[in-house]
Protein backbone atom coordinates (compact mmCIF):
# COMPACT_ATOMS: atom_id res chain seq x y z
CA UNK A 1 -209.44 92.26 46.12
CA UNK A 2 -205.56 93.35 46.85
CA UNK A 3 -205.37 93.73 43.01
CA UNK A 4 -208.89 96.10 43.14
CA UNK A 5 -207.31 97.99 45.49
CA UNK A 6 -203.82 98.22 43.99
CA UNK A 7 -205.27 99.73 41.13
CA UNK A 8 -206.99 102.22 43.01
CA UNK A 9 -203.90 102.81 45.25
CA UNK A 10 -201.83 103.87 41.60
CA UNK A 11 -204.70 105.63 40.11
CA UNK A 12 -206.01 107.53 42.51
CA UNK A 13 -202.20 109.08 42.74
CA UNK A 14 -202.74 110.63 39.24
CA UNK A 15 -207.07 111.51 39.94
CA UNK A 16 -207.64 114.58 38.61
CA UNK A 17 -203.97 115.18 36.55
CA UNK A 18 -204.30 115.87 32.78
CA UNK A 19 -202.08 112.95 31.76
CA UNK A 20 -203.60 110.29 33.94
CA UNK A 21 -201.06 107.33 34.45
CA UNK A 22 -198.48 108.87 32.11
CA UNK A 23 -197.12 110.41 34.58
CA UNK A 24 -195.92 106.79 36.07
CA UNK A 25 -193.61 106.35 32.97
CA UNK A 26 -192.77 110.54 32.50
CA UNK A 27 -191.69 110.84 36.46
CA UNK A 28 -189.18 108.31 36.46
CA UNK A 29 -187.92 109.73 32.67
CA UNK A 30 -187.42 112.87 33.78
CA UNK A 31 -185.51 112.08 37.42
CA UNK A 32 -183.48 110.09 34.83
CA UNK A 33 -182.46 113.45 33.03
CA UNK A 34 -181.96 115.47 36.31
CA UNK A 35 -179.98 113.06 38.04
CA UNK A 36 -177.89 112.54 34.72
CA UNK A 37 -177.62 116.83 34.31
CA UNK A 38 -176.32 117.01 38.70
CA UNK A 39 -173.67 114.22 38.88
CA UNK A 40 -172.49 114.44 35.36
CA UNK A 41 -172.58 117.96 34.18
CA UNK A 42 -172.79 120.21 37.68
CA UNK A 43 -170.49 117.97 40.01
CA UNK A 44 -168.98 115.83 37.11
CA UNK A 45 -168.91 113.00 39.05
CA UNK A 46 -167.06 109.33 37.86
CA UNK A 47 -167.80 106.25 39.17
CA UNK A 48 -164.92 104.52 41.21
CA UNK A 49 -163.32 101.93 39.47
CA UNK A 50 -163.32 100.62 35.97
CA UNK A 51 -166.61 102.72 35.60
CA UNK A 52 -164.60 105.58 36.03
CA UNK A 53 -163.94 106.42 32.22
CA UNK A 54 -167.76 105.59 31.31
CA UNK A 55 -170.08 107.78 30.02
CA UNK A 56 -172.59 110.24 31.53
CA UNK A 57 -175.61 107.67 30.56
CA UNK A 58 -174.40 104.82 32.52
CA UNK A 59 -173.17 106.87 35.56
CA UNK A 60 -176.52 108.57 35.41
CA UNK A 61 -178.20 104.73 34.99
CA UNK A 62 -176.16 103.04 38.19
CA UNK A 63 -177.15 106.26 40.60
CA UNK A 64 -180.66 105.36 38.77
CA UNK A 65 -181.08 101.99 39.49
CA UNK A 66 -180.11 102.71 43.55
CA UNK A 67 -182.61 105.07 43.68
CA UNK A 68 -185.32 102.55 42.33
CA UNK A 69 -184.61 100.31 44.95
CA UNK A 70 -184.68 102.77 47.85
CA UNK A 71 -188.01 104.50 46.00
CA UNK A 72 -190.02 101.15 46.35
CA UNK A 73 -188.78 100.52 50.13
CA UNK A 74 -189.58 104.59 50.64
CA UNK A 75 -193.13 104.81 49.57
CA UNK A 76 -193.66 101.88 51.79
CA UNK A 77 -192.09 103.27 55.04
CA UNK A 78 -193.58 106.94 54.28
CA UNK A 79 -197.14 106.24 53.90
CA UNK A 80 -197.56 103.34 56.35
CA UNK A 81 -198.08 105.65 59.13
CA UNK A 82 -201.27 106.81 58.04
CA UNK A 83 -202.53 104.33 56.41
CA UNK A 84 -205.25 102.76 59.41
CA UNK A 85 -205.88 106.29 60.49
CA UNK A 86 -206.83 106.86 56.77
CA UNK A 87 -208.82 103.69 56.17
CA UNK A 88 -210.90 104.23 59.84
CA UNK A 89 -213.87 103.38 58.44
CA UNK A 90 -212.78 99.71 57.39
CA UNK A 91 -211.87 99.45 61.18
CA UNK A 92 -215.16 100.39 62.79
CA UNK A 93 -218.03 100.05 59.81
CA UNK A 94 -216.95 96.86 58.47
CA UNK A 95 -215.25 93.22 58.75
CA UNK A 96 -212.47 94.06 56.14
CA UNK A 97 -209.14 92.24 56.05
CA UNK A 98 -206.66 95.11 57.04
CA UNK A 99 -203.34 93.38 56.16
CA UNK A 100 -205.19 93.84 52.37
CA UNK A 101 -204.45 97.52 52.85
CA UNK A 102 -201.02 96.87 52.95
CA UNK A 103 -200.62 94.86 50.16
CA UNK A 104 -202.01 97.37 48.17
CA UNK A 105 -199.74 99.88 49.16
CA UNK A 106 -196.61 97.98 48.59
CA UNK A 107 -198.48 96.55 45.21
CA UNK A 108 -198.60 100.21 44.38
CA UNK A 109 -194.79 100.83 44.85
CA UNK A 110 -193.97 97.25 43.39
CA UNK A 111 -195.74 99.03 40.11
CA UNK A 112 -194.00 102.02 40.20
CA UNK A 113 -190.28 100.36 40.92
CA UNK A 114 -191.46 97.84 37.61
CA UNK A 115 -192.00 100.74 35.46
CA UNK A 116 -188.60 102.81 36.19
CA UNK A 117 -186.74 99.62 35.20
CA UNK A 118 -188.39 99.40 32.44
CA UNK A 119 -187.15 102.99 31.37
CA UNK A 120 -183.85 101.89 33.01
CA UNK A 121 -183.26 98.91 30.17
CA UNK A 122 -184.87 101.13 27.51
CA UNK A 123 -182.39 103.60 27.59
CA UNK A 124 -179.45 101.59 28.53
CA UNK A 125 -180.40 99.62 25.22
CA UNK A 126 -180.21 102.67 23.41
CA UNK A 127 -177.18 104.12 24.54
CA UNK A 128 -175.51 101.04 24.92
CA UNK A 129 -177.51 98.80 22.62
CA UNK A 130 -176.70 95.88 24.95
CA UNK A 131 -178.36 94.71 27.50
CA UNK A 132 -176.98 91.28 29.02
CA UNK A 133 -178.91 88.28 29.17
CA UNK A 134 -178.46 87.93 33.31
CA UNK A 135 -181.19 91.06 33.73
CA UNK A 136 -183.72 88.60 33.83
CA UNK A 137 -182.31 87.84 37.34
CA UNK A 138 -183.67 91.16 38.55
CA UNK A 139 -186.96 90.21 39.61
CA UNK A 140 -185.41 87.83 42.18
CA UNK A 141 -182.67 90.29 43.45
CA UNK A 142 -185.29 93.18 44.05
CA UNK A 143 -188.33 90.79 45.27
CA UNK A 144 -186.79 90.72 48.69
CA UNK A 145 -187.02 94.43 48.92
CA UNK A 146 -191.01 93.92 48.70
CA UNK A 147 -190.79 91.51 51.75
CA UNK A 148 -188.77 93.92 53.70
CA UNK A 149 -191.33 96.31 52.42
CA UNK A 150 -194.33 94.74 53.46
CA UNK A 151 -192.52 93.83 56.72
CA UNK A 152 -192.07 97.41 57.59
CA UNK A 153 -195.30 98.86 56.08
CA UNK A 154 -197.08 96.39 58.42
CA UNK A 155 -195.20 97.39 61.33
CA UNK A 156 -195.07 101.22 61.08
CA UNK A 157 -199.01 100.82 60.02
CA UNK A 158 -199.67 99.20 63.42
CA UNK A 159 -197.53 101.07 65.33
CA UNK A 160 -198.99 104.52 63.31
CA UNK A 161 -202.50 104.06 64.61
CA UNK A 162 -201.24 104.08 68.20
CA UNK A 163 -198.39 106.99 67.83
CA UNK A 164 -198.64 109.78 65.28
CA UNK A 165 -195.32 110.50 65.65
CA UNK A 166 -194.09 107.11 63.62
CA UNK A 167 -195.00 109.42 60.57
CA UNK A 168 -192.27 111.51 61.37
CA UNK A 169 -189.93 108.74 62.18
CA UNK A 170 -190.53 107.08 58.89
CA UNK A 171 -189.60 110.06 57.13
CA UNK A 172 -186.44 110.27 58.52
CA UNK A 173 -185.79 106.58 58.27
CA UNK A 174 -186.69 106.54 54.55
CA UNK A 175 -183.64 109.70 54.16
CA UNK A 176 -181.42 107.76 56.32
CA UNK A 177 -181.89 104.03 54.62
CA UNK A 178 -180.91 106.44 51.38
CA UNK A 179 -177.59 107.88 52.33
CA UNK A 180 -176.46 104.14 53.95
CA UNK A 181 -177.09 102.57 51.10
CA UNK A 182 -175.42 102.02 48.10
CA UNK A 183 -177.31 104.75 46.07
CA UNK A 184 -174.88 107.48 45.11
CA UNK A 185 -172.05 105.16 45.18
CA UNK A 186 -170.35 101.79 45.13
CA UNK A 187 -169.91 99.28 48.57
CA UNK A 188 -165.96 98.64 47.09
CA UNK A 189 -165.54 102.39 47.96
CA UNK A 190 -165.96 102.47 51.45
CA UNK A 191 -163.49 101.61 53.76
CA UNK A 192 -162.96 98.31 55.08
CA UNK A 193 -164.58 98.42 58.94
CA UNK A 194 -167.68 100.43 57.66
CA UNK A 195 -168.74 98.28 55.04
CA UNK A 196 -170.24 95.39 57.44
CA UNK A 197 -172.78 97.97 59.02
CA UNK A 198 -173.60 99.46 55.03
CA UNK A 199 -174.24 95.48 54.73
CA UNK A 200 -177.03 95.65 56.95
CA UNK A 201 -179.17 98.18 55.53
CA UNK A 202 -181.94 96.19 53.90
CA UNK A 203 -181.00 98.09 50.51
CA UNK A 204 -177.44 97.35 50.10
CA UNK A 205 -177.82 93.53 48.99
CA UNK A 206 -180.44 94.53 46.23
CA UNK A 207 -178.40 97.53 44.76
CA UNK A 208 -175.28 95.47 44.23
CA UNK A 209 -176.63 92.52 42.96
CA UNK A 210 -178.96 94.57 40.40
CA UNK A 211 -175.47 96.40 38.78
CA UNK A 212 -174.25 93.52 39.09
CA UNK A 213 -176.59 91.56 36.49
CA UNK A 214 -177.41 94.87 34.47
CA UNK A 215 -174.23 96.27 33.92
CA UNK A 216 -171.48 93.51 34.89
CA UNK A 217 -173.39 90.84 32.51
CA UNK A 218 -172.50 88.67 35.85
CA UNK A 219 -175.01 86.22 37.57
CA UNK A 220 -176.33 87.41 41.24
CA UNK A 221 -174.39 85.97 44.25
CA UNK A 222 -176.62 83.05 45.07
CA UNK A 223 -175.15 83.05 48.48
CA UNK A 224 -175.80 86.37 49.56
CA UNK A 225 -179.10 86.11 48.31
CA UNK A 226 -180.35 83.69 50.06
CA UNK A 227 -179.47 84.73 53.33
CA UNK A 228 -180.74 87.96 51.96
CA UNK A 229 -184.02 85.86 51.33
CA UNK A 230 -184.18 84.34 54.90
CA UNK A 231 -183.43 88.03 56.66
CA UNK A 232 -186.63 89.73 54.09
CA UNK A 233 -188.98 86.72 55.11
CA UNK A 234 -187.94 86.91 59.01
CA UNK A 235 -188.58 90.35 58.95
CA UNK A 236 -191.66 90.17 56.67
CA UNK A 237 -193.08 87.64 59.59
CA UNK A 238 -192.14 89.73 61.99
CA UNK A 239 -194.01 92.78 60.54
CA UNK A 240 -197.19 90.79 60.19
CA UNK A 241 -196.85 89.46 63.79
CA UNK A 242 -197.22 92.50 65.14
CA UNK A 243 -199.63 93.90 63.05
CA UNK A 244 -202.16 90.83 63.79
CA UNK A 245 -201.10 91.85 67.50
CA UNK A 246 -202.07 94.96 67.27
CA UNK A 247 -204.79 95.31 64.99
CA UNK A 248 -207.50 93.99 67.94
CA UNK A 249 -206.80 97.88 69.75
CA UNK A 250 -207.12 99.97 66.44
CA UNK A 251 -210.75 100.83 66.78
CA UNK A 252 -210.30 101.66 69.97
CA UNK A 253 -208.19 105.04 69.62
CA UNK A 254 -209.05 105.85 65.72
């Protein structure tokens, strides 16, 4: 049923469009291109560090792979909201699983995020014609992200159906977990005393370890990952928790 409903979740995105699906794999191509054109061309833009004397295609692809990470946790926290007041009528009409509705949605992102790094390897095998062995770590450094996602999705769904305003809050979250992250640049840049609180952002672990297998050729900090892994299935728990706490009042104000 959660894969039924995924599939519906990333179709119905594209009902109606000319290219269907295609847009999935075009979407993420073309954000490639832009965000290659701003950084490298407009504000030519280096990397920190030894990445400094790379080219435009793998500046372009470490900004890239950031904003993968923060696009699956994103579509998560943005659409949550709504989500019960959108599905009332599996709250009233019928006995339906309701956590299922959130596993679709994540599922959804999950699909999207799988597709951009697949466009993400593509091209950094053709520019680079490398790509090192240790990317097959990256499912394991970017699964947490779907725990935190699901953690958060459940919460701000609960939470949503009581207070419309959490749509608004999510939106600004989503902005905020984007510029306190890792995205546009490297952790090593920041100073010293700010780089514990970056640290925290759910994002921050993911990012690094991901350039870190893709483009170092290094194996992920198994250290940092799993207390990265205990902190996404605490606050996965957490999420459902409330949720199942919550979910007995829903009918009453949709």
């Amino acid at each position: 049923m959660i894969g039924q409903l995924t599939q519906r979740e990333v179709v119905g995105r594209y009902r109606g469009s000319m290219m269907g699906v295609a847009w999935s794999f075009l979407h993420p191509l073309l954000m490639l291109a832009v965000y290659t054109f701003v950084f490298s061309v407009v504000f030519r833009a280096r990397w920190p560090g030894v990445m400094a004397e790379q080219g435009r295609a793998r500046f372009a692809l470490m900004l890239f792979i950031g904003v993968i990470a923060h696009g699956l946790v994103a579509e998560a926290i943005t659409k949550a909201p709504a989500l019960i007041v959108g599905n009332a009528s599996y709250v009233k009409k019928v006995v339906f699983p309701l956590e299922a509705l959130v596993w679709s949605l994540v599922g959804s992102a999950t699909f999207h995020a799988v597709v951009s790094l697949s466009i993400l390897l593509l091209v950094k095998w053709t520019t680079e014609h490398w790509v090192p062995v240790t990317a097959w770590w990256l499912p394991v450094t970017l699964f947490p992200l779907v725990m935190f996602s699901l953690g958060i999705a459940w919460l701000f769904a609960a939470l949503g159906a009581f207070l419309r305003d959490i749509g608004q809050l999510a939106g600004l979250l989503a902005t905020i977990l984007m510029f306190m992250a890792p995205v546009f640049y490297p952790i090593a840049s920041l100073p010293e005393p700010y780089r514990a609180w970056i640290q925290l952002n759910p994002l921050t672990v993911a990012i690094e370890q991901s350039r870190r297998i893709v483009f170092d050729g290094l194996p992920p900090d198994f250290k940092a990952l799993g207390i990265y892994y205990i902190a996404a299935f605490l606050a996965m728990a957490c999420g459902y928790a409330v949720f199942q706490k919550l979910r007995r009042g829903f009918a009453d104000v949709l």
